[in-house]
PDB file of N, CA and C in Angstrom:
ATOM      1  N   UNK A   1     104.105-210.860  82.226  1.00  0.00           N
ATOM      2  CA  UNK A   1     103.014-211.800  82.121  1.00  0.00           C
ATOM      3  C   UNK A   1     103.393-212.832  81.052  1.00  0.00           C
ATOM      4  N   UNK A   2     103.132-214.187  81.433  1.00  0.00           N
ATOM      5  CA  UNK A   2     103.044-215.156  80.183  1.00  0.00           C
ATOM      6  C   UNK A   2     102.273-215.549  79.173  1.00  0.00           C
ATOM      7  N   UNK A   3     102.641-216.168  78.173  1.00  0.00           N
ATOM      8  CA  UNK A   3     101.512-216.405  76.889  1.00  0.00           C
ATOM      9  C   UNK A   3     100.535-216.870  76.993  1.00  0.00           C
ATOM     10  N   UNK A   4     101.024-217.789  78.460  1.00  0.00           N
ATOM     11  CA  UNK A   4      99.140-218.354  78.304  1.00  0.00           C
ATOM     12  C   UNK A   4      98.307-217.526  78.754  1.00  0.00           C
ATOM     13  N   UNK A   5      99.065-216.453  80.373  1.00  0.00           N
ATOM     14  CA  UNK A   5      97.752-215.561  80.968  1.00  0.00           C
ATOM     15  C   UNK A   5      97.262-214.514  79.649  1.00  0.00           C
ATOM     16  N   UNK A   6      98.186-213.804  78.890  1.00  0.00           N
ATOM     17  CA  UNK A   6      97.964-213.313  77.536  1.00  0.00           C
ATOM     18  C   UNK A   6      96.624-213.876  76.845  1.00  0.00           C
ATOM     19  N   UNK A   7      96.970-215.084  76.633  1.00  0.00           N
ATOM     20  CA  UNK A   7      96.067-215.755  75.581  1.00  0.00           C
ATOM     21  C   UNK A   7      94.251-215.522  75.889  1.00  0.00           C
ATOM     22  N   UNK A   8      94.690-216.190  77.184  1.00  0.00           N
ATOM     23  CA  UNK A   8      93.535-216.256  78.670  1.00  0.00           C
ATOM     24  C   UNK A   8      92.965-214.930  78.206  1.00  0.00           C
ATOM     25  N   UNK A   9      93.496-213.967  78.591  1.00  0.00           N
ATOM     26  CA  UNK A   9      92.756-212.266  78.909  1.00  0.00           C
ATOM     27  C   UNK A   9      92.861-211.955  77.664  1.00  0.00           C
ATOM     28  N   UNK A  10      92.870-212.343  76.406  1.00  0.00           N
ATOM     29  CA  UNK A  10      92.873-211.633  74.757  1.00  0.00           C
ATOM     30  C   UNK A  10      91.359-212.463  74.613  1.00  0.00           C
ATOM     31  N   UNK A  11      91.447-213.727  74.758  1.00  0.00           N
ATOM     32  CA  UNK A  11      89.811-214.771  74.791  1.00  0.00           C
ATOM     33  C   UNK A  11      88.785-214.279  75.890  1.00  0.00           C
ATOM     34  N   UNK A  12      89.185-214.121  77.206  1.00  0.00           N
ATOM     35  CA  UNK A  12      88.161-213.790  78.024  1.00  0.00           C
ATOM     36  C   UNK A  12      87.348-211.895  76.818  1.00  0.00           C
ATOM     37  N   UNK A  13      88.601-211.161  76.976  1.00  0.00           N
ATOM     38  CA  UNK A  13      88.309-209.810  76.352  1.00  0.00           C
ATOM     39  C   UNK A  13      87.322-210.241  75.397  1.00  0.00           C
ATOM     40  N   UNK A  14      87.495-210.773  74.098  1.00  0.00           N
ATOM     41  CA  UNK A  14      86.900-211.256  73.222  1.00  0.00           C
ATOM     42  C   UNK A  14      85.310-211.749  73.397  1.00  0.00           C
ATOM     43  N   UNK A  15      85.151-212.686  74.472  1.00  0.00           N
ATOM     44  CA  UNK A  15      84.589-213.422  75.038  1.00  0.00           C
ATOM     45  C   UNK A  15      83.368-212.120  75.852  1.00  0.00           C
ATOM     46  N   UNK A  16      83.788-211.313  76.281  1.00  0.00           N
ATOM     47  CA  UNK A  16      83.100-210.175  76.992  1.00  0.00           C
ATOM     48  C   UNK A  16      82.639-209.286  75.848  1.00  0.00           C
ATOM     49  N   UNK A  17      83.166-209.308  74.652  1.00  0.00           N
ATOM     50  CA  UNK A  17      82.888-208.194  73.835  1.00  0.00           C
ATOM     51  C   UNK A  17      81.388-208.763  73.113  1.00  0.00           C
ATOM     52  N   UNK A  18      81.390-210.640  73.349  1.00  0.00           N
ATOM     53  CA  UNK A  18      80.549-211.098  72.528  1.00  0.00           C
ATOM     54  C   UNK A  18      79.434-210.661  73.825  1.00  0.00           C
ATOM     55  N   UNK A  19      79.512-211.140  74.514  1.00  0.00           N
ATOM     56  CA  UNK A  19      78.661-210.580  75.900  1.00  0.00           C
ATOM     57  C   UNK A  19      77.838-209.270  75.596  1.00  0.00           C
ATOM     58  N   UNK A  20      78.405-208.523  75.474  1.00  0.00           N
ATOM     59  CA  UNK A  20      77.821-207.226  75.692  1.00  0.00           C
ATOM     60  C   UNK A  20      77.328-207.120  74.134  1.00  0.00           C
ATOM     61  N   UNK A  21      77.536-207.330  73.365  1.00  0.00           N
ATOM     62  CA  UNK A  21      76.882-207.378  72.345  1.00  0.00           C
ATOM     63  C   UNK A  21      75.279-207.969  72.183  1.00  0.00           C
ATOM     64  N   UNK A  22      75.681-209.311  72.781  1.00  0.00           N
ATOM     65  CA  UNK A  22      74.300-210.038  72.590  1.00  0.00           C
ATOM     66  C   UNK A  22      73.694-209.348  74.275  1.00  0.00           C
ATOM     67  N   UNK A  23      73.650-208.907  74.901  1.00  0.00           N
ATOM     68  CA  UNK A  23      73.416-208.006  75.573  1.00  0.00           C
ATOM     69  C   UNK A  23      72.566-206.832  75.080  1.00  0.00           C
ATOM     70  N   UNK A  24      73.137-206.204  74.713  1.00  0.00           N
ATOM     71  CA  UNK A  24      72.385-204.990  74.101  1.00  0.00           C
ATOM     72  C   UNK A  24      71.171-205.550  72.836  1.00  0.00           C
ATOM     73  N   UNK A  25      71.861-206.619  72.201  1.00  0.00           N
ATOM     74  CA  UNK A  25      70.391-207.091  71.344  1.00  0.00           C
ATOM     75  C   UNK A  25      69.164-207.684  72.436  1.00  0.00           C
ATOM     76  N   UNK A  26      69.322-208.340  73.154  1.00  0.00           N
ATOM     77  CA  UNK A  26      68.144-208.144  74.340  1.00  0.00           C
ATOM     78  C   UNK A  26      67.771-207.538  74.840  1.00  0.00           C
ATOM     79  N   UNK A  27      68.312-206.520  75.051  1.00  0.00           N
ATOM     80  CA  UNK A  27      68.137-205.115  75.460  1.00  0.00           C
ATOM     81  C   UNK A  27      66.960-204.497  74.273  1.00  0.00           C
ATOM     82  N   UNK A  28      67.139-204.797  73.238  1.00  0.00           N
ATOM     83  CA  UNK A  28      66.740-204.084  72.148  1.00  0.00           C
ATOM     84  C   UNK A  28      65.570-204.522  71.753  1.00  0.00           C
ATOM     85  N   UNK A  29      65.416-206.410  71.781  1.00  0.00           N
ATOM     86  CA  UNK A  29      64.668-206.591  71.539  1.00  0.00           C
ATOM     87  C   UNK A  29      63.502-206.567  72.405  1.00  0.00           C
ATOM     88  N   UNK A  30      63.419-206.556  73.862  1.00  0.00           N
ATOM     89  CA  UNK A  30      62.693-205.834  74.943  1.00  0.00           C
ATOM     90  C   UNK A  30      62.070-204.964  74.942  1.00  0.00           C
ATOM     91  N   UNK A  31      62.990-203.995  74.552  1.00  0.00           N
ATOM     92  CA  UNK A  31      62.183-202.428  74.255  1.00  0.00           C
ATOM     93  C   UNK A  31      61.233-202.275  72.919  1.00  0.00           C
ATOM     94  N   UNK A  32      61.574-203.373  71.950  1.00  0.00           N
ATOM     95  CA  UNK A  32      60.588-204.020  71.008  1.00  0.00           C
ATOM     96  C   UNK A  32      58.952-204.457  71.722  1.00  0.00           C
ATOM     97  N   UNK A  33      59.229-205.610  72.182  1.00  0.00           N
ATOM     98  CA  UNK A  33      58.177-206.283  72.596  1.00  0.00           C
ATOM     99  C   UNK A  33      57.459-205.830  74.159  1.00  0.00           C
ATOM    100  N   UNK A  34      58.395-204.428  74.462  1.00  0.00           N
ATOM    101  CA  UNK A  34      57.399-204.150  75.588  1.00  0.00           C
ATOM    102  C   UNK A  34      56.151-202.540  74.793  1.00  0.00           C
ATOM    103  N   UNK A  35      57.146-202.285  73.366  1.00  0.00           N
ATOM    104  CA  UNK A  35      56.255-201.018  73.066  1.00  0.00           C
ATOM    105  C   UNK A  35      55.149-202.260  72.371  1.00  0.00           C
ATOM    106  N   UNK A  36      55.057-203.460  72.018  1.00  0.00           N
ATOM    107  CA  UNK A  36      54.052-204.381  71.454  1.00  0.00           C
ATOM    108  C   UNK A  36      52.444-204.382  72.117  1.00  0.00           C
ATOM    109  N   UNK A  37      53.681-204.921  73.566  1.00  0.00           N
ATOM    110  CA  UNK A  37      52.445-204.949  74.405  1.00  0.00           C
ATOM    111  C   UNK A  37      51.637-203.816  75.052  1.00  0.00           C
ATOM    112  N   UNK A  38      52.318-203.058  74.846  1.00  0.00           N
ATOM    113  CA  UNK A  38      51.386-201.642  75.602  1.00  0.00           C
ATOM    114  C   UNK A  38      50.811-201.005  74.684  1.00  0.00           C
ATOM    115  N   UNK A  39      51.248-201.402  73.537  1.00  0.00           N
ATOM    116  CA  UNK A  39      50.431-200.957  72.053  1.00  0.00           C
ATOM    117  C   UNK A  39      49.027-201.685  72.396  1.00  0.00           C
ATOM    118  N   UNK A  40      49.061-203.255  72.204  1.00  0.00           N
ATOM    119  CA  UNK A  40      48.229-203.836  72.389  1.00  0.00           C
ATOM    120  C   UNK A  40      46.979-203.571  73.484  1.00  0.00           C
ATOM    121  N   UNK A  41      47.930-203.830  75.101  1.00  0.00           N
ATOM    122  CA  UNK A  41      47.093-203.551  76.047  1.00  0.00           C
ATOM    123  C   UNK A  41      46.750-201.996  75.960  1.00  0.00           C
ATOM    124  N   UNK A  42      47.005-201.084  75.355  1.00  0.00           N
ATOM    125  CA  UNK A  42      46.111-199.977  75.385  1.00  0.00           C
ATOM    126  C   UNK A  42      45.143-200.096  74.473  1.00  0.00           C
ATOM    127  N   UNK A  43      44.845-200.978  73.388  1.00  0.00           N
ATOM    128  CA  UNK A  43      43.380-201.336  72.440  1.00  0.00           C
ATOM    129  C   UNK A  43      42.983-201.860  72.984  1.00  0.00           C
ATOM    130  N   UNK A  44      43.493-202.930  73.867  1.00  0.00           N
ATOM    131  CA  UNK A  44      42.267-204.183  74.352  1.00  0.00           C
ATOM    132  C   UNK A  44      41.240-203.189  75.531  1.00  0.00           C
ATOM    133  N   UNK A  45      42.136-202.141  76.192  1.00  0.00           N
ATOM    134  CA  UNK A  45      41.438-201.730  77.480  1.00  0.00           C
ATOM    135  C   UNK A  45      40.527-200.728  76.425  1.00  0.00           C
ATOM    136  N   UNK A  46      40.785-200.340  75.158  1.00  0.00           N
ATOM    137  CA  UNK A  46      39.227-199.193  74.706  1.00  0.00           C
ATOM    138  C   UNK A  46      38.606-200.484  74.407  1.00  0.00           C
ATOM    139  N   UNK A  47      38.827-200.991  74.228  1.00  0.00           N
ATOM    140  CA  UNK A  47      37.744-202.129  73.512  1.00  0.00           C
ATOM    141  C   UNK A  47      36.907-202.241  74.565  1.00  0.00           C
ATOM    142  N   UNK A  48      37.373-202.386  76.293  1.00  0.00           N
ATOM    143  CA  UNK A  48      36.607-203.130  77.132  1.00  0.00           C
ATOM    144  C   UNK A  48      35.848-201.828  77.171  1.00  0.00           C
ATOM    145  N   UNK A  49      36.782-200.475  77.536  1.00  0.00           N
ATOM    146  CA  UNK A  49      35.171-199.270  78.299  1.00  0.00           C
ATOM    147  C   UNK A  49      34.468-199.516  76.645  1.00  0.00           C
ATOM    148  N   UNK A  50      34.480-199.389  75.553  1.00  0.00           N
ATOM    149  CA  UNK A  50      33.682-199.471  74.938  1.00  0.00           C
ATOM    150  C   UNK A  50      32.446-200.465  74.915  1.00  0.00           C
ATOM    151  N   UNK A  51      32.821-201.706  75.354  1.00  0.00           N
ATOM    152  CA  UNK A  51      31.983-202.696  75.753  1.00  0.00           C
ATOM    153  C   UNK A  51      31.021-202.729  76.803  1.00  0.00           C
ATOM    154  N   UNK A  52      31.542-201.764  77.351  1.00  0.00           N
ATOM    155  CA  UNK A  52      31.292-201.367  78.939  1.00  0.00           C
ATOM    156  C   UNK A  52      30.181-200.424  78.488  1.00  0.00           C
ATOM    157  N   UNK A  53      30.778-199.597  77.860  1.00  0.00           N
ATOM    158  CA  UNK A  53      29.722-198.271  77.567  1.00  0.00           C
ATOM    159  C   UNK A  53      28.639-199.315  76.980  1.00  0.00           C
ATOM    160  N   UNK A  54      28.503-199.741  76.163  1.00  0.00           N
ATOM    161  CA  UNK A  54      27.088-200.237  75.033  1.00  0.00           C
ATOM    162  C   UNK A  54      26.412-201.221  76.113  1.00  0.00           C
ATOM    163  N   UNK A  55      27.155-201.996  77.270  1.00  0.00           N
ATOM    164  CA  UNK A  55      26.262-202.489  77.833  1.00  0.00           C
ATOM    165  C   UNK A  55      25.631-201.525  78.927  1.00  0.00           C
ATOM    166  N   UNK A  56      26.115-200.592  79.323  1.00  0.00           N
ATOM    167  CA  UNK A  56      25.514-199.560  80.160  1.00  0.00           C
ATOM    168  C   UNK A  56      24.650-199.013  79.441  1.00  0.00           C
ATOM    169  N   UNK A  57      24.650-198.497  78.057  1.00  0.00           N
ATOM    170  CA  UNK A  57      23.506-197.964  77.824  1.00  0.00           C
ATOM    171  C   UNK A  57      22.627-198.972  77.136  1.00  0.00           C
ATOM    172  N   UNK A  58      22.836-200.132  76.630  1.00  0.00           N
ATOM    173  CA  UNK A  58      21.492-200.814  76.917  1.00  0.00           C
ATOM    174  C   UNK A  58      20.978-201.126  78.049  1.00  0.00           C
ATOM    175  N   UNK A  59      21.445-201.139  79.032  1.00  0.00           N
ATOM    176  CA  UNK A  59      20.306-201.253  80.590  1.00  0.00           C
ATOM    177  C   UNK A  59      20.273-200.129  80.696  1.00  0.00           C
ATOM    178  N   UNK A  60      20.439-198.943  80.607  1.00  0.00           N
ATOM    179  CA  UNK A  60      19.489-197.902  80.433  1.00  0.00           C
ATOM    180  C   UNK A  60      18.457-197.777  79.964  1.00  0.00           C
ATOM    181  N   UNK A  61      18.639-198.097  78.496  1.00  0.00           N
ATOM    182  CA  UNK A  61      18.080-198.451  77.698  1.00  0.00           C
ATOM    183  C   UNK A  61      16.633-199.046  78.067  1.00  0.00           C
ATOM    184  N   UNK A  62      17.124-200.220  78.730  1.00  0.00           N
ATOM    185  CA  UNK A  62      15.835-201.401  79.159  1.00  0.00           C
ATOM    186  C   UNK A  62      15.486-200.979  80.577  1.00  0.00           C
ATOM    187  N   UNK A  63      16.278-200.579  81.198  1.00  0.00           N
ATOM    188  CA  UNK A  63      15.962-200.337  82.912  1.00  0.00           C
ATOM    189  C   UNK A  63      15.077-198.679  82.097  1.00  0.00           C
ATOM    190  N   UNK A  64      15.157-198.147  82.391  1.00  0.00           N
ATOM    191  CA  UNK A  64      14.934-196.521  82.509  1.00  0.00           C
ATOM    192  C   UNK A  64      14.036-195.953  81.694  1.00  0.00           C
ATOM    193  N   UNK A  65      14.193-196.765  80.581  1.00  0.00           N
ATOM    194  CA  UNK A  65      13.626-195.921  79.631  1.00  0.00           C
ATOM    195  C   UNK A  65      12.132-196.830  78.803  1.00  0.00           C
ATOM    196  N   UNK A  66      12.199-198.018  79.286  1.00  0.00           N
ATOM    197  CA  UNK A  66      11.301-199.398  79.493  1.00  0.00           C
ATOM    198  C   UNK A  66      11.275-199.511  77.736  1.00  0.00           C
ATOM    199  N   UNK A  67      12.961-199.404  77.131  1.00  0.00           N
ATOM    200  CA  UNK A  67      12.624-200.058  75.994  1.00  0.00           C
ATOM    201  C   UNK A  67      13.155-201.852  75.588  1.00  0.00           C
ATOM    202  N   UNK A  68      12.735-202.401  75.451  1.00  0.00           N
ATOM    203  CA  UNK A  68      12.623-204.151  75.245  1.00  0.00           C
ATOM    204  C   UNK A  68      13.498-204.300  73.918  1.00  0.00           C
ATOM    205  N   UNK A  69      14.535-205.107  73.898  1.00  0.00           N
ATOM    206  CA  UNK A  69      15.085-205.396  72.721  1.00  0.00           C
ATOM    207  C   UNK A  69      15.039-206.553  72.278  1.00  0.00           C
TER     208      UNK A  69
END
């Protein structure tokens, strides 16, 4: 083989090593921002049945039990 295909496949190598590097930091930072969001979207969804609940039992509340707020 000659110096230049050498040169070629020592830079491409190089060139792939940077690849997979910044690779795996996306990788990484993904698995970051997907435990974020499921952190998140699992508070926002108690928040809603909780919201859910207090408006169910005030129309209970007012339906059923004929108290007026």
């Amino acid at each position: 083989m000659n110096e230049t295909k050498k040169r070629q496949y020592a830079r491409l190598a190089q060139q792939l090593k940077v690849l997979q590097s910044n690779l795996q930091n996306t990788t990484d930072q993904l698995e970051v921002m997907s435990r974020h969001c499921n952190d998140h979207l699992v508070g926002q969804l108690g928040k809603i049945h909780a919201s859910w609940f207090i408006g169910g039992n005030w129309c209970f509340e007012e339906e059923m039990l004929g108290k007026n707020r």
